[in-house]
Protein backbone atom coordinates (compact mmCIF):
# COMPACT_ATOMS: atom_id res chain seq x y z
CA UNK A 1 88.86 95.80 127.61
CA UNK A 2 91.37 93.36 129.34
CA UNK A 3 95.17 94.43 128.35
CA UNK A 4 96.86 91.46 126.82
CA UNK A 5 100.04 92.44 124.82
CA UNK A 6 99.62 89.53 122.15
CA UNK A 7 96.36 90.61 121.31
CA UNK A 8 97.01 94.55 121.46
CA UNK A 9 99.47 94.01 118.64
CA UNK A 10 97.58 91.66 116.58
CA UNK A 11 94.63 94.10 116.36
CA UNK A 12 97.32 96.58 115.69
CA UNK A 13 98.86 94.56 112.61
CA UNK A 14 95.16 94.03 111.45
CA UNK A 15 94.11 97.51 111.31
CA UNK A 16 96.71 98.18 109.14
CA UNK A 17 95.04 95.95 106.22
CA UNK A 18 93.17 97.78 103.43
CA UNK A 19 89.48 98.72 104.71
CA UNK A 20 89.88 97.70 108.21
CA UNK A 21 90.32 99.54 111.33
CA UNK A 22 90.40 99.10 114.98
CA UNK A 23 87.38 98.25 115.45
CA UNK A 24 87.12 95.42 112.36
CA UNK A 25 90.76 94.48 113.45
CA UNK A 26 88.92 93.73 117.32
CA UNK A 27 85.87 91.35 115.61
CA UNK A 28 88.63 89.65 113.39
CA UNK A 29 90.58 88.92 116.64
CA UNK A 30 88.14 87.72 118.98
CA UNK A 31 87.07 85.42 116.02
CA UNK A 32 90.57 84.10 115.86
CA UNK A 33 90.49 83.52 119.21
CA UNK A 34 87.67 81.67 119.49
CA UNK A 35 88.41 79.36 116.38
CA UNK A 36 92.17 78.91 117.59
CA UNK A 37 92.05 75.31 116.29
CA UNK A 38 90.33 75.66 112.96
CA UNK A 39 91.60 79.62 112.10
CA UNK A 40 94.57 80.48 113.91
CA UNK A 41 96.86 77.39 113.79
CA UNK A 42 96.46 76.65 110.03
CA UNK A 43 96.70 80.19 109.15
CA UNK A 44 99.59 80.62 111.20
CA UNK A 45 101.48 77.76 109.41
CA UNK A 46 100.22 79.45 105.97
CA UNK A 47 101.78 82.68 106.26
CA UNK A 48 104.76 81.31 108.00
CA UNK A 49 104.63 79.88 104.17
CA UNK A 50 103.54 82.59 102.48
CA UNK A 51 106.51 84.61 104.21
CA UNK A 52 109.49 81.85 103.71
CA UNK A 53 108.26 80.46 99.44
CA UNK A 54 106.62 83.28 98.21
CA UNK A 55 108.47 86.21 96.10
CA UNK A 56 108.05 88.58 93.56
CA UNK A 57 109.56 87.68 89.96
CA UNK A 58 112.79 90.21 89.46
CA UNK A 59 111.67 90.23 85.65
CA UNK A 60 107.43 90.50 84.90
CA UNK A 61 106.61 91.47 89.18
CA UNK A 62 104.15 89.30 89.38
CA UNK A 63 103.95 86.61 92.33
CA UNK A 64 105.90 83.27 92.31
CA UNK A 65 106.95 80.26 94.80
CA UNK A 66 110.71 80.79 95.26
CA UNK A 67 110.36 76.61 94.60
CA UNK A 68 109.23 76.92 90.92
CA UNK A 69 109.74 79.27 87.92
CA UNK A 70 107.49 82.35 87.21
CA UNK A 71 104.42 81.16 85.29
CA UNK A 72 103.49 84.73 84.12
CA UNK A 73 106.99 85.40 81.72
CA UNK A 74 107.96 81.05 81.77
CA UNK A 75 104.76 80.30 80.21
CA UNK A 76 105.48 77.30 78.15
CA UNK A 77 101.98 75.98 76.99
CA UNK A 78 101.35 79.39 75.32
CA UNK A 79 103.23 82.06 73.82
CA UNK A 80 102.10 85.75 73.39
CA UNK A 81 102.90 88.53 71.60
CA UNK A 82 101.31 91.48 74.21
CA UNK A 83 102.47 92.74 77.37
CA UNK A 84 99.80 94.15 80.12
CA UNK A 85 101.45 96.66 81.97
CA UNK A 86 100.04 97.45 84.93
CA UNK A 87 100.89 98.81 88.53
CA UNK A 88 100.19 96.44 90.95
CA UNK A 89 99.51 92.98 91.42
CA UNK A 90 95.55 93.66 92.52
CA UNK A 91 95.44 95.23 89.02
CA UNK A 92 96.75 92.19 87.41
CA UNK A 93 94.12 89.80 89.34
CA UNK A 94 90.80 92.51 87.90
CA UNK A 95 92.42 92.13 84.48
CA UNK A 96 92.77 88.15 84.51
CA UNK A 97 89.78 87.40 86.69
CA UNK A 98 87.59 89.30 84.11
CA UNK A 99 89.07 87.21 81.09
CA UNK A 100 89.51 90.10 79.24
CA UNK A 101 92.96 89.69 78.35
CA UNK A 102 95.24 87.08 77.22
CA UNK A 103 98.73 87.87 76.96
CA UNK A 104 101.80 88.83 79.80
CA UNK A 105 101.33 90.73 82.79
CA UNK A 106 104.42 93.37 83.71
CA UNK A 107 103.77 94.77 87.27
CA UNK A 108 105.54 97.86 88.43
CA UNK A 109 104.98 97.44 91.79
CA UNK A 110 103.85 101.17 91.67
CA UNK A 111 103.88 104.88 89.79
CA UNK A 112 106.84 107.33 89.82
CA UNK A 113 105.56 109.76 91.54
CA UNK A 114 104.32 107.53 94.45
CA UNK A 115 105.58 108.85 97.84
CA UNK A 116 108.87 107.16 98.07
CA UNK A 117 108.83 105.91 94.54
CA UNK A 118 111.14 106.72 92.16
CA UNK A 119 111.70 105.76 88.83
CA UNK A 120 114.83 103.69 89.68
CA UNK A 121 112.46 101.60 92.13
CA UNK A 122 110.05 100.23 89.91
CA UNK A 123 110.16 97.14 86.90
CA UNK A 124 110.59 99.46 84.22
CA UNK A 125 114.22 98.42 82.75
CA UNK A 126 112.78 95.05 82.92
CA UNK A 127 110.07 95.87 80.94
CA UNK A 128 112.10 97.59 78.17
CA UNK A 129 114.38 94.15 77.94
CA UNK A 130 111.13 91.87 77.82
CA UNK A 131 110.17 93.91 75.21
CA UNK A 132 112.84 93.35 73.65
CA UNK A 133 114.15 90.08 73.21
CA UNK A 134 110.27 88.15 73.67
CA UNK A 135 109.12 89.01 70.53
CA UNK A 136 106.65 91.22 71.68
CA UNK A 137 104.24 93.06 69.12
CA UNK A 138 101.89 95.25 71.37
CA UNK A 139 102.70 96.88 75.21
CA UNK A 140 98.92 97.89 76.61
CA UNK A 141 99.92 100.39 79.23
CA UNK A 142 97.00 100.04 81.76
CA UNK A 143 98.44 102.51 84.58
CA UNK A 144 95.72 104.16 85.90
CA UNK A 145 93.94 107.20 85.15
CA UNK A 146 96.03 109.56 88.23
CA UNK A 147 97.95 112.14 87.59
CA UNK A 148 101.13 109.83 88.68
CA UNK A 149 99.58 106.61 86.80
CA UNK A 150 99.81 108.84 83.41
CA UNK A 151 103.13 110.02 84.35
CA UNK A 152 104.49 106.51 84.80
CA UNK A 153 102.59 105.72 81.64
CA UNK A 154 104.08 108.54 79.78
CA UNK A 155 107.79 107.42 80.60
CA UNK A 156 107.23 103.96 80.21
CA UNK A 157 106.02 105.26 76.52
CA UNK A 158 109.26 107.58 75.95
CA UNK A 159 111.59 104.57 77.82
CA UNK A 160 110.59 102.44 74.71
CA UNK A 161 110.72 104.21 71.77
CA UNK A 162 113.40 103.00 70.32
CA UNK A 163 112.22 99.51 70.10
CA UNK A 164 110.15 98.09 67.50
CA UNK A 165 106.94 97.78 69.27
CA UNK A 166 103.25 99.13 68.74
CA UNK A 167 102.20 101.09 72.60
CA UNK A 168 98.49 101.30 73.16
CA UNK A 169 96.30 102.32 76.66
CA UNK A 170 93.42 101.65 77.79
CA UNK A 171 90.94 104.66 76.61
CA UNK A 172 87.38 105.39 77.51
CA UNK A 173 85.49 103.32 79.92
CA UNK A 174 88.18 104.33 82.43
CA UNK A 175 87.35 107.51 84.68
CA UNK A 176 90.01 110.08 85.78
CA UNK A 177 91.43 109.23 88.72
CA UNK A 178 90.23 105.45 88.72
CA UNK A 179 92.26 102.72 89.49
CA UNK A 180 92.04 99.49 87.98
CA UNK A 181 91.63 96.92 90.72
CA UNK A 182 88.32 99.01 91.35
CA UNK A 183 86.72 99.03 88.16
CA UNK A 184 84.12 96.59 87.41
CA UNK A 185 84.36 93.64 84.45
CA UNK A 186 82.17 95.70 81.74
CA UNK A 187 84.16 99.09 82.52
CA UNK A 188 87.75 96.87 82.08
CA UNK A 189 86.15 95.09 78.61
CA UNK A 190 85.55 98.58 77.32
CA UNK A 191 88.56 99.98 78.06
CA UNK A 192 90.42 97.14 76.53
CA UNK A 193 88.57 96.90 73.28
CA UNK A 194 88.68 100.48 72.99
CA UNK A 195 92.34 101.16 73.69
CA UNK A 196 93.97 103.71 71.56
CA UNK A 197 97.76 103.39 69.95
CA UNK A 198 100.36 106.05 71.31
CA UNK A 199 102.84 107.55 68.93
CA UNK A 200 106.38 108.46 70.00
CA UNK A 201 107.96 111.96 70.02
C-alpha cells in the first residue's frame, strides 16, 4: 500500500473507535477519500464543531452545547422527582431511546475501580447535592452488573444516606457482568419495573 502520512494517521485515529480495527479503519478511509466533497468536508467542519461547542455538564454529565444550558438537570417544561444514575453517556441514550424511563439522567462518566478512576474523578458529589436540593424522591442506581459497577453502586448508596431519599437498582433482567448500553429494550423494561429498594447501613 502507497505510504502517505495523512492517511497512515487517519486509519490510525479510526482504529481506535469502538469495534473497528485496521482493517475497518482502511475501508472507512478510502471511502472518505473517495466522497471528499460529500463526507470529508462537511464532517470535517462538524467535528471541528463538535470539538469547539460541545461539553459535558459539570453537574448531571450528560452532553450540552457550551452555547445553551443543560437540558437534562434545566428542564423547564417538566419537573421530576427521580434520578437515573448511570455510568456513561451510551447508557443514558439505551435508557431514553427505549422510553422506559422518565425522569433525570446523572452520568458518572465511569466506575471507581476503572483503571485510572478514582472516586474523586467521577460526578458523585454532584449527585449527592442534586439530590439534595431538587426535590428528589427516588435515585435508580443503574451501574452495571461488574464487579466495579456494584462497587460504584454500593458507595454511591453509602455517599447518600444521610439524605432523605428512597435508593432503588435495577434487579433481574440484568445479567452479571452486563452493561447497560448492551442490553436490549425488553431486558432494560424488566429491569426497571422490577427494581428493588436498597436500605442503608
Amino acid at each position: 500500500m502507497q505510504s502517505i502520512n495523512e492517511i497512515e494517521e487517519l486509519i490510525k485515529l479510526i482504529s481506535k473507535l469502538p469495534g473497528l480495527g485496521p482493517k475497518s479503519a482502511k475501508r472507512i478511509v478510502l471511502k472518505l477519500i473517495n466522497n471528499r466533497d460529500e463526507l470529508v468536508k462537511p464532517m470535517a467542519n462538524t467535528l471541528a464543531q463538535v470539538y469547539k461547542n460541545v461539553i459535558r455538564c459539570n453537574s448531571c454529565g450528560s452532553l450540552k452545547s457550551n452555547l445553551n444550558g443543560c437540558i437534562n438537570c434545566e428542564n423547564i417544561n417538566e419537573k421530576y422527582s427521580k434520578i437515573c444514575v448511570v455510568e456513561d453517556i451510551a447508557d443514558q441514550w439505551s435508557i431514553e431511546n427505549s422510553n422506559i424511563f422518565k425522569g433525570y439522567f446523572h452520568i458518572l462518566g465511569g466506575t471507581i475501580s476503572s483503571v485510572g478512576q478514582r472516586k474523586e474523578d467521577l460526578l458523585i458529589n454532584s449527585l449527592i447535592e442534586r439530590a439534595r436540593k431538587e426535590d428528589i424522591e427516588e435515585v435508580i442506581l443503574a451501574t452495571s452488573a461488574t464487579v466495579e459497577g456494584q462497587t460504584t453502586a454500593y458507595y454511591i448508596q453509602d455517599s447518600l444516606k444521610n439524605i432523605n431519599v428512597k435508593i432503588t437498582k435495577l434487579a433481574q433482567g440484568l445479567p452479571v457482568g452486563g452493561e447497560i448500553e448492551s442490553l436490549d429494550d425488553g431486558t432494560l423494561f424488566s429491569a426497571f419495573k422490577n427494581r428493588t429498594g436498597l436500605k442503608s447501613e
